[in-house]
N, C-alpha and C. Protein backbone atom coordinates (compact mmCIF):
# COMPACT_ATOMS: atom_id res chain seq x y z
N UNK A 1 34.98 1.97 -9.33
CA UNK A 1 34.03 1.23 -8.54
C UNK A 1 33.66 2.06 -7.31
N UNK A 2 32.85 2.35 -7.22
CA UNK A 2 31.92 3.62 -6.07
C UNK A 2 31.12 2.77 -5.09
N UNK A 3 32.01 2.43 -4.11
CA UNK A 3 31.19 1.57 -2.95
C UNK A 3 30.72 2.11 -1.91
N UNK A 4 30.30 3.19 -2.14
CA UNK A 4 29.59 4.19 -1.21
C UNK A 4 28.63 3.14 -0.66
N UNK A 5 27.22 2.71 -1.20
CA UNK A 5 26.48 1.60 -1.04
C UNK A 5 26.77 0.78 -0.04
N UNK A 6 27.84 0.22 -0.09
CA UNK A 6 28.48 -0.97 0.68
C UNK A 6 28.86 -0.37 2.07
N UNK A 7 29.34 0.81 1.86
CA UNK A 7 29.86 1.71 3.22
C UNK A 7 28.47 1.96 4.09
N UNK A 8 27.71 2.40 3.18
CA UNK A 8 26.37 2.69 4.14
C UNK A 8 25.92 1.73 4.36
N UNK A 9 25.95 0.34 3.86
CA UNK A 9 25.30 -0.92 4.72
C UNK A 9 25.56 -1.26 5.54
N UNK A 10 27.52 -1.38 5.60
CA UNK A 10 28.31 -1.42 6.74
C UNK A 10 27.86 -0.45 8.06
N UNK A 11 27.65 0.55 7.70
CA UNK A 11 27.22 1.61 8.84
C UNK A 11 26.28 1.16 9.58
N UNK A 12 24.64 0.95 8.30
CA UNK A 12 23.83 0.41 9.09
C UNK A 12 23.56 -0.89 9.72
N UNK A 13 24.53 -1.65 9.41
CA UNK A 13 25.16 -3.04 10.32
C UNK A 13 25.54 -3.10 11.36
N UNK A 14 27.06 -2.05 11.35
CA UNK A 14 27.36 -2.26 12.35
C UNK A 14 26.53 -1.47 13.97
N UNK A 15 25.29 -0.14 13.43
CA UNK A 15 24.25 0.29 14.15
C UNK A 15 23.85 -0.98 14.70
N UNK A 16 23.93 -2.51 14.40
CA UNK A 16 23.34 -3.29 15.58
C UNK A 16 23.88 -3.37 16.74
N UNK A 17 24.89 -2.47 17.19
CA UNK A 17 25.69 -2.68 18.60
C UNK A 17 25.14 -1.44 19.26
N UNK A 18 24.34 -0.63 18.29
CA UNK A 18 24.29 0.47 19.46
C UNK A 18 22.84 0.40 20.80
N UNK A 19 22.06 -1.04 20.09
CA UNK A 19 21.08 -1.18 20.82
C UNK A 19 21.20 -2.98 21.71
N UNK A 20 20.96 -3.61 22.47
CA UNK A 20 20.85 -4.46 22.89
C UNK A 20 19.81 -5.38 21.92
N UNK A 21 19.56 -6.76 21.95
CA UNK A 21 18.76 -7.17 21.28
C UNK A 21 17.63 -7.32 22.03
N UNK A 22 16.23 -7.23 21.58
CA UNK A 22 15.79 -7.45 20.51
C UNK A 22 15.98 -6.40 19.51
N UNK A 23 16.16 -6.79 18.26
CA UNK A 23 16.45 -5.33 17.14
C UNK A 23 15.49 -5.03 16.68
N UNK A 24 14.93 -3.46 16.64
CA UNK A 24 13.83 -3.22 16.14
C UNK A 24 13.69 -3.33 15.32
N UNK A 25 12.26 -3.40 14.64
CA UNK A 25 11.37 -3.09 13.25
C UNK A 25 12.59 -2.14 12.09
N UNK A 26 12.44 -1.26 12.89
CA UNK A 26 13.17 0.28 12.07
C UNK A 26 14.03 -0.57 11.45
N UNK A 27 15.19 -0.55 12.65
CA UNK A 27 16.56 -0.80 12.38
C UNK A 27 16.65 -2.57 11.43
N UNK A 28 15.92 -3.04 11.43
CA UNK A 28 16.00 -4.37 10.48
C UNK A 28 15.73 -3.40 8.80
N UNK A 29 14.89 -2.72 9.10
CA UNK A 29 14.35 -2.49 7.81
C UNK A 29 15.44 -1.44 7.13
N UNK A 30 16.51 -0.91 8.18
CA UNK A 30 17.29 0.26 7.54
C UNK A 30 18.09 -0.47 6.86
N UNK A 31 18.18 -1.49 7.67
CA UNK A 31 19.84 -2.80 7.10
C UNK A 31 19.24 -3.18 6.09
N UNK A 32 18.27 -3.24 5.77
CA UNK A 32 17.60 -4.65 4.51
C UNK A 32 17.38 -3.45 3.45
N UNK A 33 16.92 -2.27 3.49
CA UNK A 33 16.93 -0.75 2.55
C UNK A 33 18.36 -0.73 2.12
N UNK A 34 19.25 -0.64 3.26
CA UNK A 34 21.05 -0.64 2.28
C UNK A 34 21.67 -1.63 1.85
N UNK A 35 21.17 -2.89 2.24
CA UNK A 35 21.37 -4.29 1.48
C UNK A 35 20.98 -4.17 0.04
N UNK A 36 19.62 -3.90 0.03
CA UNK A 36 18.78 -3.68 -1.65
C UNK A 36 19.42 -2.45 -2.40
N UNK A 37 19.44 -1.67 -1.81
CA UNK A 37 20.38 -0.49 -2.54
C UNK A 37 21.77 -0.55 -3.07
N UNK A 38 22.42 -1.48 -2.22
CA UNK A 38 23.98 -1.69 -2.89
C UNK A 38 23.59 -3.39 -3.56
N UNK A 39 22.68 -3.52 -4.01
CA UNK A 39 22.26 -4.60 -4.91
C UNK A 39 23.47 -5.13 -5.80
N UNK A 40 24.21 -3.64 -6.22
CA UNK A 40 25.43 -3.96 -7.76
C UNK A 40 26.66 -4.50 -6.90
N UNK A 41 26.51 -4.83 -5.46
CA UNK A 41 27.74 -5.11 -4.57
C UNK A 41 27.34 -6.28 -3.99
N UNK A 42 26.77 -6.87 -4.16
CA UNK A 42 25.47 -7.96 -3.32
C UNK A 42 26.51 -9.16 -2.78
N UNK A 43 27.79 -9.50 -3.54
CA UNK A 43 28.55 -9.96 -3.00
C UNK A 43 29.24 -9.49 -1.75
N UNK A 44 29.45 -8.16 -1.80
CA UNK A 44 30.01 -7.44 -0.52
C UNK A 44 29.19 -7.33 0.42
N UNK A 45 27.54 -7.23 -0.35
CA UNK A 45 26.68 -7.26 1.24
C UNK A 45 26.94 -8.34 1.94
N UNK A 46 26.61 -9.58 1.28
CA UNK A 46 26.49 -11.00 2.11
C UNK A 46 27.94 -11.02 2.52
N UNK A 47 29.39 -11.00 1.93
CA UNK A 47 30.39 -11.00 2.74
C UNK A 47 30.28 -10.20 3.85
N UNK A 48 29.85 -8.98 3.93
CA UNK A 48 29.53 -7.94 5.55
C UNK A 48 28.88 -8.76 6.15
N UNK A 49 27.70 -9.29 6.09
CA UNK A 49 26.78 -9.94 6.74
C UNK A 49 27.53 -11.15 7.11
N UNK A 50 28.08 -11.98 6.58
CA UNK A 50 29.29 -13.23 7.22
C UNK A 50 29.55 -13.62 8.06
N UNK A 51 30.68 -11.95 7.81
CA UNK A 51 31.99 -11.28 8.76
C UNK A 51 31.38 -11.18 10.38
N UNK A 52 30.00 -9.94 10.24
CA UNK A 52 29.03 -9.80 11.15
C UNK A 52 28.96 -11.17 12.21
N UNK A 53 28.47 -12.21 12.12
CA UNK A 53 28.19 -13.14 12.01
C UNK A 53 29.31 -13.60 12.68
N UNK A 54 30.13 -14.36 12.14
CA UNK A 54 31.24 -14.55 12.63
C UNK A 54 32.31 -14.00 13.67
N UNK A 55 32.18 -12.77 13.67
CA UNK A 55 32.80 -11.56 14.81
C UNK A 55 32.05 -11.60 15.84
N UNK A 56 30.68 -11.46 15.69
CA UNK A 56 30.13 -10.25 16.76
C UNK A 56 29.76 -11.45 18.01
N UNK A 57 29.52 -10.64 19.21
CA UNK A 57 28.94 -11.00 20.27
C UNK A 57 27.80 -12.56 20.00
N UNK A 58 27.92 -12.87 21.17
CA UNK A 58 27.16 -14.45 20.95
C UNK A 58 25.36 -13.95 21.19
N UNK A 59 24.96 -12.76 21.85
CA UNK A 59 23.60 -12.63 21.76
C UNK A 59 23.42 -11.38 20.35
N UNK A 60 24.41 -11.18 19.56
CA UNK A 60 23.86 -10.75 18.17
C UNK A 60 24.09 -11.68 16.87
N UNK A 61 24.27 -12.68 17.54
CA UNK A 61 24.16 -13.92 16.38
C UNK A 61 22.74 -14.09 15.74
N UNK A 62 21.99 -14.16 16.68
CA UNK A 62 20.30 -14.32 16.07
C UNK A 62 20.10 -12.84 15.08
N UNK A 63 20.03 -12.01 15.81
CA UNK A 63 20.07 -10.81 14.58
C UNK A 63 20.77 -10.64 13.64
N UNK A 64 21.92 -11.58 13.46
CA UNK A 64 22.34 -11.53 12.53
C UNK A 64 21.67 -12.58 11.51
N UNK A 65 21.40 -13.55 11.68
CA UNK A 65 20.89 -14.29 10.87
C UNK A 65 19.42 -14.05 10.37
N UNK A 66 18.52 -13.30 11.38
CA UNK A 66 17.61 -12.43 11.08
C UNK A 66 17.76 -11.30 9.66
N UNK A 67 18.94 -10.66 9.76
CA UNK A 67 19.08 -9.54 9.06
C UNK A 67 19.36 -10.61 7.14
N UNK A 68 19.92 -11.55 7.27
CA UNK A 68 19.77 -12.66 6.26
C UNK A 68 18.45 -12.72 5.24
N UNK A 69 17.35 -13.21 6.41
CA UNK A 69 16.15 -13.56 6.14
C UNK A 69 15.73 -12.22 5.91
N UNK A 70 15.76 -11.06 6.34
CA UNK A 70 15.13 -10.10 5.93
C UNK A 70 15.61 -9.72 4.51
N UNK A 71 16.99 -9.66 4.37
CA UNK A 71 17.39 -8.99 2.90
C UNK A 71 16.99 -10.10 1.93
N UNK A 72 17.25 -11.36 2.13
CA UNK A 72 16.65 -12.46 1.16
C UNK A 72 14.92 -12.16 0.45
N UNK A 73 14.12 -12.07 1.74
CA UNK A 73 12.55 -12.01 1.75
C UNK A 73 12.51 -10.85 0.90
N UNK A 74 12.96 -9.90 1.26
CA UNK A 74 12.65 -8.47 0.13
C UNK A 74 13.44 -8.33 -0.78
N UNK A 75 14.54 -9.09 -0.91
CA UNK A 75 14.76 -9.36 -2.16
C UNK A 75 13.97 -10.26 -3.34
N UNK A 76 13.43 -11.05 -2.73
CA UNK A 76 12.61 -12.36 -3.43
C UNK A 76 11.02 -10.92 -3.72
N UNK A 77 10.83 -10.70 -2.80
CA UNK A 77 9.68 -9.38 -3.21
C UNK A 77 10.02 -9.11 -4.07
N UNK A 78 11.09 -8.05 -4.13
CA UNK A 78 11.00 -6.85 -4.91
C UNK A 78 11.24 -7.40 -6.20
N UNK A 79 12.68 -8.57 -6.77
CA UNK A 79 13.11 -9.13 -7.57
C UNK A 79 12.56 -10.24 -8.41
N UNK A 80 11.93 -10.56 -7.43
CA UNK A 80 10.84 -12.04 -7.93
C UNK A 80 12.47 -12.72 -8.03
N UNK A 81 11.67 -14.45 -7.48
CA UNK A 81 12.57 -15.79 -7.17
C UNK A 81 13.70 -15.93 -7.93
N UNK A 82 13.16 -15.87 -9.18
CA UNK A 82 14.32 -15.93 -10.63
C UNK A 82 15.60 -15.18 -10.64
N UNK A 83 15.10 -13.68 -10.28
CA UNK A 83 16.46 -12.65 -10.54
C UNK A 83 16.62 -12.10 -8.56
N UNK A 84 16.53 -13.13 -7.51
CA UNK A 84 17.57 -12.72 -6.66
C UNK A 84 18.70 -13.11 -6.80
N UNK A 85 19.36 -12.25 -6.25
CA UNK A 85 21.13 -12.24 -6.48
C UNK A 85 21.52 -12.80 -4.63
N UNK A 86 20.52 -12.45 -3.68
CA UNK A 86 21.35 -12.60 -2.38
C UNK A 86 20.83 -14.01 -1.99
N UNK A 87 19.99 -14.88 -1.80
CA UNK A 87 19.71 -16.17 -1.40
C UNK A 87 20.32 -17.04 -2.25
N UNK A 88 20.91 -17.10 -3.65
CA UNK A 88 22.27 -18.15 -3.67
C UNK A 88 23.44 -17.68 -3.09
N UNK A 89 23.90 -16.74 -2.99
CA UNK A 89 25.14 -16.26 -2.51
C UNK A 89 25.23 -15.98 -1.13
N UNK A 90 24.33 -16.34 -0.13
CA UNK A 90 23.76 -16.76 1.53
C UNK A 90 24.01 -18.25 1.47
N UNK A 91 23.22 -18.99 0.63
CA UNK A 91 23.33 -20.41 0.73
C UNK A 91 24.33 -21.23 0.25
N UNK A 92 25.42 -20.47 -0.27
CA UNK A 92 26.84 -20.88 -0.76
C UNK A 92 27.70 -21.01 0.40
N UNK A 93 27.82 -20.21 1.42
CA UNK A 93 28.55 -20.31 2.48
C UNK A 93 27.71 -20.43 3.57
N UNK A 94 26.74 -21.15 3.32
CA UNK A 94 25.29 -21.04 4.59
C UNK A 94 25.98 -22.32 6.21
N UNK A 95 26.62 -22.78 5.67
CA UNK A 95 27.47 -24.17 6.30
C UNK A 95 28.51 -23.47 7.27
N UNK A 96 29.17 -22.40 6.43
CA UNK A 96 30.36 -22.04 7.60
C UNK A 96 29.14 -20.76 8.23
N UNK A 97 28.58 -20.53 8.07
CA UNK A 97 27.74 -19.26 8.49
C UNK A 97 27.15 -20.19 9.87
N UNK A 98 26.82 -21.23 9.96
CA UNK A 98 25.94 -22.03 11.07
C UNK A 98 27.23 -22.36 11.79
N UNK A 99 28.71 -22.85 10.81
CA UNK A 99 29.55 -23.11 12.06
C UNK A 99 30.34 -21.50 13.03
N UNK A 100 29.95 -20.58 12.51
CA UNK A 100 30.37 -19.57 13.31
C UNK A 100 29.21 -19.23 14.25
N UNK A 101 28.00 -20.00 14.30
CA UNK A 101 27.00 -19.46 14.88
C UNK A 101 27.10 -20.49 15.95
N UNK A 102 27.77 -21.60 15.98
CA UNK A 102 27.84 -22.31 16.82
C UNK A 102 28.93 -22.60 17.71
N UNK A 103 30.16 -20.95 17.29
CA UNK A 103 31.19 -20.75 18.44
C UNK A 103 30.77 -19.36 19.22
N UNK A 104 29.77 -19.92 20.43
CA UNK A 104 29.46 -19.66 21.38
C UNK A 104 28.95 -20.49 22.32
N UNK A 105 28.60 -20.28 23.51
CA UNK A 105 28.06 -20.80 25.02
C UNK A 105 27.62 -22.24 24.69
N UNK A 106 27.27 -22.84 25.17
CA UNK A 106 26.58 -24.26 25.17
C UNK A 106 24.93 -23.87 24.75
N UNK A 107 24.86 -22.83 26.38
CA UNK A 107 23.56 -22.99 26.53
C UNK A 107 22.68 -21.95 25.46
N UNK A 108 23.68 -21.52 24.10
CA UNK A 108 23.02 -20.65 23.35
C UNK A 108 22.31 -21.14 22.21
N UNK A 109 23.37 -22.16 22.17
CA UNK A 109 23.26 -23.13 20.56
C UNK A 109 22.23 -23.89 20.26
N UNK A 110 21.09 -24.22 21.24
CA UNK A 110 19.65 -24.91 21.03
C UNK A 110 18.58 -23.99 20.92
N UNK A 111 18.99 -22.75 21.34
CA UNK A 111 18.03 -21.71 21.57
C UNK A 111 18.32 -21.28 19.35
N UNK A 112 19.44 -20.72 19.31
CA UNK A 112 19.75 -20.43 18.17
C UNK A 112 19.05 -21.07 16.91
N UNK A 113 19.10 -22.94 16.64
CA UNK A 113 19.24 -23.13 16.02
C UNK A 113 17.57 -23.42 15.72
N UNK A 114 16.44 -23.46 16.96
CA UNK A 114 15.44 -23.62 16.78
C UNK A 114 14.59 -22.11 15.96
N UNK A 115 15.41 -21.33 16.85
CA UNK A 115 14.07 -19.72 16.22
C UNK A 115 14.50 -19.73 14.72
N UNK A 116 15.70 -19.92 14.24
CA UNK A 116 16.25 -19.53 12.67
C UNK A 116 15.49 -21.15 12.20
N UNK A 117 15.98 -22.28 12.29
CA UNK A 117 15.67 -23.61 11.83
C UNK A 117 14.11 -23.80 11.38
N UNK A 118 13.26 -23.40 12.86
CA UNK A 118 11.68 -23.10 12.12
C UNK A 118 11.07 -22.41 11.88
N UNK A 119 11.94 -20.84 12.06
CA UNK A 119 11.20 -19.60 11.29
C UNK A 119 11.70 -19.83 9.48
N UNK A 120 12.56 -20.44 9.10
CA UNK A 120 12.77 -20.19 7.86
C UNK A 120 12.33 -21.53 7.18
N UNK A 121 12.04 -22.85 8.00
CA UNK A 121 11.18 -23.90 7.76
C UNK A 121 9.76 -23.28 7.12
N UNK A 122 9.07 -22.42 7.84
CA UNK A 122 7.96 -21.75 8.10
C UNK A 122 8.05 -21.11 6.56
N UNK A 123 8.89 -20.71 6.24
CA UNK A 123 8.55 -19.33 5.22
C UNK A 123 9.18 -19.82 4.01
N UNK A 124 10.20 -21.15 4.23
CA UNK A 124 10.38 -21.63 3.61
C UNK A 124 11.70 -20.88 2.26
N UNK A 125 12.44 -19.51 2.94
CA UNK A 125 13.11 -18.98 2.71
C UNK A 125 14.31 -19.43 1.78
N UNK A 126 15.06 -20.65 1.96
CA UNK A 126 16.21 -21.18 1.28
C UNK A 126 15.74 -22.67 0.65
N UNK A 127 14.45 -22.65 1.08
CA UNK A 127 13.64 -24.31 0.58
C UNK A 127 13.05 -24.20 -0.92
């Protein structure tokens, strides 16, 4: 099993600490390029992405859930609806994913739950 793939997603994941947020264009699109590429690991991506999630700092919570919607959306592109592999396996643990997003600050958790709640209302991503 050659998880090279998985290593370079990790890499370009954990590259979200080397910038403050907002996360650029680029750098969304490098994470969502090594997400699709280790496709045959897609379980290990979304577990990285989790972990992410769950660990990191309380102002890279939104980018993290960002980086979600991005690998989902181009997965649903590239794969068509039928054969994605990452938006059931996001929405399987999508419950503890919101309760780790909601151990931080008070004053973070209304801000949080509105930009993710009606940007993916909007696009209709997990609907």
């Amino acid at each position: 099993m050659d998880l090279a793939e998985v290593k370079s997603f990790n890499a370009e994941l954990s590259g979200l600490y080397d910038n403050k947020p907002p996360i650029s264009k680029a750098k969304m699109s490098a994470i969502t390029r090594g997400a699709i590429k280790a496709i045959k690991f897609y379980k290990h991506v979304v577990h990285s992405v989790e972990k992410f999630i769950q660990k990191c700092k309380p102002e890279y919570k939104v980018p993290g859930l960002y980086v979600i919607d991005s690998i989902v959306r181009q997965s649903r592109h590239q794969f068509g609806q039928e054969k994605d592999l990452f938006a059931p396996r996001f929405a399987k643990n999508m419950q503890q994913t919101f309760a780790n997003l909601f151990r931080c600050p008070p004053e973070d958790k209304v801000g949080y739950v509105k930009s993710f709640l009606g940007y993916n209302q909007l696009l209709s991503v997990f609907g």
